[in-house]
C-alpha atoms as a PDB file:
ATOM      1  CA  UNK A   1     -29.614  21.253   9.645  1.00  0.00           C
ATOM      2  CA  UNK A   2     -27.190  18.270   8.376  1.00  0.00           C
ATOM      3  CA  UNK A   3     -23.826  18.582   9.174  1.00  0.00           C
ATOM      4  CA  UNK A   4     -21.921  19.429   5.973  1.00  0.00           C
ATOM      5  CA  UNK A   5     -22.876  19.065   2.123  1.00  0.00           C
ATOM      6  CA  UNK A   6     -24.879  15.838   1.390  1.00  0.00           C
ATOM      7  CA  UNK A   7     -23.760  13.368  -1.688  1.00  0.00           C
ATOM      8  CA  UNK A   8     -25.457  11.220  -3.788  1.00  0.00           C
ATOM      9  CA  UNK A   9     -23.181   7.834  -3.798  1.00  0.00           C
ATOM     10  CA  UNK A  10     -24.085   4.076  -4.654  1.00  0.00           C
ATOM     11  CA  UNK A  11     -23.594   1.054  -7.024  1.00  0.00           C
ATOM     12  CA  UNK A  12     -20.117  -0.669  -7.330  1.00  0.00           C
ATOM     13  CA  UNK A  13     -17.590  -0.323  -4.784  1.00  0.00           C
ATOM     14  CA  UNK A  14     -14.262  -2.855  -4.076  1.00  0.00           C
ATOM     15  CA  UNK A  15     -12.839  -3.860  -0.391  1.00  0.00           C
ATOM     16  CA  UNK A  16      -9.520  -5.144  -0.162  1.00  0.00           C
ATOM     17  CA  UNK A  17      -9.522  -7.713   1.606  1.00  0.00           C
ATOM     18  CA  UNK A  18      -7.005  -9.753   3.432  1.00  0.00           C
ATOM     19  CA  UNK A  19      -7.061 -13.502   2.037  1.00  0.00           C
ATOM     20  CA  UNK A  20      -7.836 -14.927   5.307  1.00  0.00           C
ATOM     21  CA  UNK A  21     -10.376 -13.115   6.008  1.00  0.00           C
ATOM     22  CA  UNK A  22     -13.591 -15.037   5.747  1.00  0.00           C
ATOM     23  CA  UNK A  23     -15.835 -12.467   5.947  1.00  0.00           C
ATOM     24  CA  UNK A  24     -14.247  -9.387   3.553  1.00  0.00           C
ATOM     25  CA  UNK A  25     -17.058  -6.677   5.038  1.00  0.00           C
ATOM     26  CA  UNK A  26     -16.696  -7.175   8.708  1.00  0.00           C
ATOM     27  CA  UNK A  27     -15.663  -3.373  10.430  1.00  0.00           C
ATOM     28  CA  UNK A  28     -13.946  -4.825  13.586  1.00  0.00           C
ATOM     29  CA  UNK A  29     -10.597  -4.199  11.435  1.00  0.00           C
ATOM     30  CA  UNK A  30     -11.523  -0.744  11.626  1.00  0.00           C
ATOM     31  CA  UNK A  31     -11.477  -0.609  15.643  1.00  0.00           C
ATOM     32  CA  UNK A  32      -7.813   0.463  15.117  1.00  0.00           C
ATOM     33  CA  UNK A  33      -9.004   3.575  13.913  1.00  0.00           C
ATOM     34  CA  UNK A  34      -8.751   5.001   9.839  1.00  0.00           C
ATOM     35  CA  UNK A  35      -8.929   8.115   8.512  1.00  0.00           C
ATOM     36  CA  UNK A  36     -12.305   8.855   8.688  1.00  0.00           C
ATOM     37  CA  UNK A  37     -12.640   6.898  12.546  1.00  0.00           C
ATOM     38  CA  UNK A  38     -10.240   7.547  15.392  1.00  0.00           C
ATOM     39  CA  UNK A  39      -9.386   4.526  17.308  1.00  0.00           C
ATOM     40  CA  UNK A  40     -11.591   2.591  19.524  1.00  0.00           C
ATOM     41  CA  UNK A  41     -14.685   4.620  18.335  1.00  0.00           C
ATOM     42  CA  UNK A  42     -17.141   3.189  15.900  1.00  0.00           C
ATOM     43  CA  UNK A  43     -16.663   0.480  13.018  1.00  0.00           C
ATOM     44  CA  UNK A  44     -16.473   1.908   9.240  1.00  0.00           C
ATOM     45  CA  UNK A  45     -16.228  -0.033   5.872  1.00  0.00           C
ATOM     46  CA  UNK A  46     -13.268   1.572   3.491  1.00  0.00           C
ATOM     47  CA  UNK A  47     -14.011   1.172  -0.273  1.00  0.00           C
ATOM     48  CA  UNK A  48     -12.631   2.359  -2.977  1.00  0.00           C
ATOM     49  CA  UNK A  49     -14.307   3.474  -6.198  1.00  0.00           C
ATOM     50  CA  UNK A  50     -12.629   1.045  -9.022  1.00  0.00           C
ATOM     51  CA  UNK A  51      -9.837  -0.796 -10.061  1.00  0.00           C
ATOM     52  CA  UNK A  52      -7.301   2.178 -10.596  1.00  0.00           C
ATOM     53  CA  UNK A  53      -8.491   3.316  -7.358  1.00  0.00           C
ATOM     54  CA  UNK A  54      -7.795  -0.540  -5.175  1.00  0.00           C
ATOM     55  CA  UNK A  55      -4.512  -0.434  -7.385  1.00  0.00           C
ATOM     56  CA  UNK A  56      -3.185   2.765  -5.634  1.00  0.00           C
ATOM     57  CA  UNK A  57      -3.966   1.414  -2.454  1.00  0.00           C
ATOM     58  CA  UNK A  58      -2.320  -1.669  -2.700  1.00  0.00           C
ATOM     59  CA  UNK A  59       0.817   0.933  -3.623  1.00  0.00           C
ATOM     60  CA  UNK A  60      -0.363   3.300  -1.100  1.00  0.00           C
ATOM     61  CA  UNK A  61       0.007   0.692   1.569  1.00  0.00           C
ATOM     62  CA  UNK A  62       3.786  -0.062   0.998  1.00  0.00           C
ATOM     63  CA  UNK A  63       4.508   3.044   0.621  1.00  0.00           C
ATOM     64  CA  UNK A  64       8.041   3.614   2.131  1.00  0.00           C
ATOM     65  CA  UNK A  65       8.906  -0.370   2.789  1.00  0.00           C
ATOM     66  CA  UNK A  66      11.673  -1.665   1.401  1.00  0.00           C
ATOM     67  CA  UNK A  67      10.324  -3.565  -1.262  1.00  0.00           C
ATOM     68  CA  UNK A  68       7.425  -3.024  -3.705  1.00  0.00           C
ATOM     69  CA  UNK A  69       4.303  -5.168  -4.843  1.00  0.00           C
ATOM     70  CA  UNK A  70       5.987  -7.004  -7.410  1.00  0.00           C
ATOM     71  CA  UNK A  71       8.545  -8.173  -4.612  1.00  0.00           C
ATOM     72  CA  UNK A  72       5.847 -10.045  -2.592  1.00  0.00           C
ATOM     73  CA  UNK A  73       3.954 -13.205  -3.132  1.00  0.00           C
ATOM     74  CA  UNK A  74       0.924 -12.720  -4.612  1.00  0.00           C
ATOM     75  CA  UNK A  75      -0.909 -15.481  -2.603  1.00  0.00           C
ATOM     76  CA  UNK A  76      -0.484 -13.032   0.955  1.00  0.00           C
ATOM     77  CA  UNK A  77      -1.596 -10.068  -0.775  1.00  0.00           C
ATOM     78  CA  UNK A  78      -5.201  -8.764  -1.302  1.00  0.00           C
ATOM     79  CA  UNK A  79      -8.339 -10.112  -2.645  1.00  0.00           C
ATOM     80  CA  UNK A  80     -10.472  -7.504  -4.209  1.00  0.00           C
ATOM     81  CA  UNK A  81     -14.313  -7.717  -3.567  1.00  0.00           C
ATOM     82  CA  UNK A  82     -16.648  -6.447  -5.695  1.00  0.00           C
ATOM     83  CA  UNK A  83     -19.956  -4.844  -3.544  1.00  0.00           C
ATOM     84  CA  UNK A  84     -22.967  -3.185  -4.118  1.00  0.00           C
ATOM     85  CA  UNK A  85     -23.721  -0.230  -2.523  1.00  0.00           C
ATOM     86  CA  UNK A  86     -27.593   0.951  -1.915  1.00  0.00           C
ATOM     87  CA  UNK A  87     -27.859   4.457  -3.594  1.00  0.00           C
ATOM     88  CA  UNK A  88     -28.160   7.295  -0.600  1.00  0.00           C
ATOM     89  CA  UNK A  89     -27.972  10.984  -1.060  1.00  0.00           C
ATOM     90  CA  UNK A  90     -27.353  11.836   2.473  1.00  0.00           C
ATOM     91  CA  UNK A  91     -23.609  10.936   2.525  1.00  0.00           C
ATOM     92  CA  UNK A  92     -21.059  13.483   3.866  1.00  0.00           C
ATOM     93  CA  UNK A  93     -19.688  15.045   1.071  1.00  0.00           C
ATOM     94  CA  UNK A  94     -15.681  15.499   0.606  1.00  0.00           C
ATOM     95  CA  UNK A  95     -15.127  15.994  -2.383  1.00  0.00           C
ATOM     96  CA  UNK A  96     -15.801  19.633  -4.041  1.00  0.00           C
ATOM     97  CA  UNK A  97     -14.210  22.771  -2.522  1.00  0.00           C
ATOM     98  CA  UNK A  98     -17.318  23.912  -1.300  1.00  0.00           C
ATOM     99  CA  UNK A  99     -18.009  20.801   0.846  1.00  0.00           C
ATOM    100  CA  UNK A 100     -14.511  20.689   2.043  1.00  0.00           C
ATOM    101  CA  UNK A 101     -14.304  24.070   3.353  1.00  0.00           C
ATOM    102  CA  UNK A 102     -17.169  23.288   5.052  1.00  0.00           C
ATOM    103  CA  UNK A 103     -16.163  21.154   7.177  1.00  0.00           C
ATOM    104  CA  UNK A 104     -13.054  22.735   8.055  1.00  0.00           C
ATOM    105  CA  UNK A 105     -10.513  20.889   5.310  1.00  0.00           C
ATOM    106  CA  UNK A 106      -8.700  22.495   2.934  1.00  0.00           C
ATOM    107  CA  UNK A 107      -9.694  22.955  -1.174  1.00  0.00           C
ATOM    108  CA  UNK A 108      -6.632  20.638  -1.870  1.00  0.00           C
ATOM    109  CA  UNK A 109      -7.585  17.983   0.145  1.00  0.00           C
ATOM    110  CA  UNK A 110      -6.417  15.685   0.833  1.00  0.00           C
ATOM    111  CA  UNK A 111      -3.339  18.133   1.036  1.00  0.00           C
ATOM    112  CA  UNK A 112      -2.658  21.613   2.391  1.00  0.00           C
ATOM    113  CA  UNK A 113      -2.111  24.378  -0.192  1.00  0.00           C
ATOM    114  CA  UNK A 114       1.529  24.093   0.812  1.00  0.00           C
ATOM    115  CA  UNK A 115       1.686  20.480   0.436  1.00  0.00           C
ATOM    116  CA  UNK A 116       1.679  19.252   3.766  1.00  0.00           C
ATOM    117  CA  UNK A 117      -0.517  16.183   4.257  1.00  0.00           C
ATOM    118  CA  UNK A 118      -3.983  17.124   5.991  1.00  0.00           C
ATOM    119  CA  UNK A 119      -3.474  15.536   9.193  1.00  0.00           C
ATOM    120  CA  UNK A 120      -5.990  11.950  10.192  1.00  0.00           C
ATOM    121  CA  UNK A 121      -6.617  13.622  13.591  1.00  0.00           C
ATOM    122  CA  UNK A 122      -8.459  16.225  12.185  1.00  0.00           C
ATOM    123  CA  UNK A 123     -10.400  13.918   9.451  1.00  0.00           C
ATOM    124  CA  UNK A 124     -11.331  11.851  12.482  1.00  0.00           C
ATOM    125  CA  UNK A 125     -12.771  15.235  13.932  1.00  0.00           C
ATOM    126  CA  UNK A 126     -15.271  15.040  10.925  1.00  0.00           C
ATOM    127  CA  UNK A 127     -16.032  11.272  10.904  1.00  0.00           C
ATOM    128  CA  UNK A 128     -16.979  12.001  14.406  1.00  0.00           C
ATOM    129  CA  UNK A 129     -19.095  14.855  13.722  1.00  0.00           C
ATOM    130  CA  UNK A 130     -20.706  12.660  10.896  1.00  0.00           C
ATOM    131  CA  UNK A 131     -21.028  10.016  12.581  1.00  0.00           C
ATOM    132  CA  UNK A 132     -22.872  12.205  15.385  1.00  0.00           C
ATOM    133  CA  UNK A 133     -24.751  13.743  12.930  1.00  0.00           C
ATOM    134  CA  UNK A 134     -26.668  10.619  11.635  1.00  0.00           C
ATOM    135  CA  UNK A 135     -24.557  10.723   8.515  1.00  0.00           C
ATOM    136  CA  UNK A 136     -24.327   6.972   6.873  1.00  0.00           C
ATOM    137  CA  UNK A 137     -20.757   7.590   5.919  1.00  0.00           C
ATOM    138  CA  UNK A 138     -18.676   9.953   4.000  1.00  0.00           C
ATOM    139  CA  UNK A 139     -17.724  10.143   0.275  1.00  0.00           C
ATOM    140  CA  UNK A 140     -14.211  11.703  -0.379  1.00  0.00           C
ATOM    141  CA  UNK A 141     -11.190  11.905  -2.397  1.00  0.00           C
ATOM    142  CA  UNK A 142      -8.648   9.655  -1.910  1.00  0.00           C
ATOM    143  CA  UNK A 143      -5.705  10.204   0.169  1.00  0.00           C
ATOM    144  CA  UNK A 144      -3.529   7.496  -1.112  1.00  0.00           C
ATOM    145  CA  UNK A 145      -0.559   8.183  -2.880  1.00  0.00           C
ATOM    146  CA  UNK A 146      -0.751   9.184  -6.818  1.00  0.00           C
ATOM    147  CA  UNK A 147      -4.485   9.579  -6.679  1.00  0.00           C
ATOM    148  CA  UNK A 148      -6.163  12.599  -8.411  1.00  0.00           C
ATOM    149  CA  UNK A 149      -9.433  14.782  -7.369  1.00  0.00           C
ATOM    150  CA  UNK A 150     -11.094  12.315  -9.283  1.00  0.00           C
ATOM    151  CA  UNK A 151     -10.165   9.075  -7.157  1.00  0.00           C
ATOM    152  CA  UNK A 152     -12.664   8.708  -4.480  1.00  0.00           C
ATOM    153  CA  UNK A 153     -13.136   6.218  -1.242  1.00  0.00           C
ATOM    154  CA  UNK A 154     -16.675   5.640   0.363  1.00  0.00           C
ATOM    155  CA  UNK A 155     -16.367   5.377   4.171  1.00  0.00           C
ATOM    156  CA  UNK A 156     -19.244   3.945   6.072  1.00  0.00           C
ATOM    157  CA  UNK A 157     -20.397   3.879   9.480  1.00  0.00           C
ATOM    158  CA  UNK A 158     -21.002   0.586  10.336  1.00  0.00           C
ATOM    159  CA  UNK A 159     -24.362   1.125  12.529  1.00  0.00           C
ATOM    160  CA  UNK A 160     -24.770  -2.400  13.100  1.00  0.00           C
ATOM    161  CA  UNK A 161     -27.236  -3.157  10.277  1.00  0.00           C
ATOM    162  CA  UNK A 162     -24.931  -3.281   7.776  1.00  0.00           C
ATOM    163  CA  UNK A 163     -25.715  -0.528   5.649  1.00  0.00           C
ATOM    164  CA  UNK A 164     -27.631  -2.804   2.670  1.00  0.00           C
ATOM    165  CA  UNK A 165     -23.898  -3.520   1.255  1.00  0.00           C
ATOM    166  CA  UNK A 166     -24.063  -6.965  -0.474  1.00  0.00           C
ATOM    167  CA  UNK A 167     -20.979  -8.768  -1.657  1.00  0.00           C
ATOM    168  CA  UNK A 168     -20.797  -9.276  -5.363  1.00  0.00           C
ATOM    169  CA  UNK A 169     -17.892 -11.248  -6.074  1.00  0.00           C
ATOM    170  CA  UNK A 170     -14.297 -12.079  -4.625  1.00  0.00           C
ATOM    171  CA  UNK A 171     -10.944 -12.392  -6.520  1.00  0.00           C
ATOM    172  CA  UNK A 172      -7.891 -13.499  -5.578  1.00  0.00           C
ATOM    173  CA  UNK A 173      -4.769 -10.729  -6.320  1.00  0.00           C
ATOM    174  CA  UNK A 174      -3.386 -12.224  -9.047  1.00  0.00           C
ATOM    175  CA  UNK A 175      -6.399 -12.567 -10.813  1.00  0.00           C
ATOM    176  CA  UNK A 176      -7.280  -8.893 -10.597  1.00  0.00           C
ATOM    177  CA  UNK A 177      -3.942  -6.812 -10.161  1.00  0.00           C
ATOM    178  CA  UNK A 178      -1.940  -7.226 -12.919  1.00  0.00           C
ATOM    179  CA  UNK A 179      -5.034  -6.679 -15.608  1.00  0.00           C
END
């Protein structure tokens, strides 16, 4: 029996990608470990499910600096690709209660009832198990700041085929941010 619910996920996804970066899908980023991969375990690609979604990210990733997006030049901060993701229906699922519970996380993930964060640790937990399990990836909610239920990330194992993702195209953060 698969570990967990399964989820049907595919189509357009974005990266954000550093602009030096030459190529915007390589994992070996992800070697410092994420919230779906702990550290020094296996590669994963992070996308995010549209534009409102890479937005909060961006803001997500500041969060508690000094200084917000509009305080940085645009030219060092992320390009957004555009990729296509083959439909699969054997992701992990994250994203009803019923698949959260079972795999151990809380309803109001990606938050605890009493609004404690749910800790990475025990998301990494999962990814492993998923991982183990043959899963291709996992499909959750976000855990950014000022996301909804709605706002959803794709995780993917990178297995070392490269999971039939195909860049679609590349922009540059001033051309897509501020839209």
């Amino acid at each position: 029996m698969p570990y967990g619910h399964s989820a049907t996920r595919g189509g357009s996804y974005n990266r954000l990608a550093e602009p030096d970066w030459i190529d915007p899908l390589d994992t070996s980023y992800s070697l410092r470990g994420g919230r779906w991969n702990p550290p020094e375990s296996f590669p994963t690609l992070y996308l995010n499910r549209g534009l409102r979604m890479a937005r909060l990210q961006v803001r997500h990733k500041l969060a508690g600096q000094p200084y917000g997006v509009e305080d940085l030049d645009e030219s060092e901060q992320h390009d957004l690709v555009e990729v296509d993701v083959p439909e699969r229906r054997d992701w992990l699922g994250c994203i009803t209660a019923r698949a959260l519970t079972a795999v151990g996380l809380p309803e109001s993930y990606p938050r605890h009832r009493n609004g404690r964060p749910v800790a990475r640790l025990d998301c990494q937990r999962i990814g492993g198990r998923a991982f183990d399990a043959g899963r291709p990836g996992i499909a959750c909610r976000s855990a950014a700041r000022g996301t909804t239920q709605n706002d959803e990330e794709l995780a993917i194992f990178d297995r070392g085929e490269g999971a039939g993702v195909r860049p679609i195209s590349r922009r540059s953060f001033a051309d897509w941010f501020w839209d």
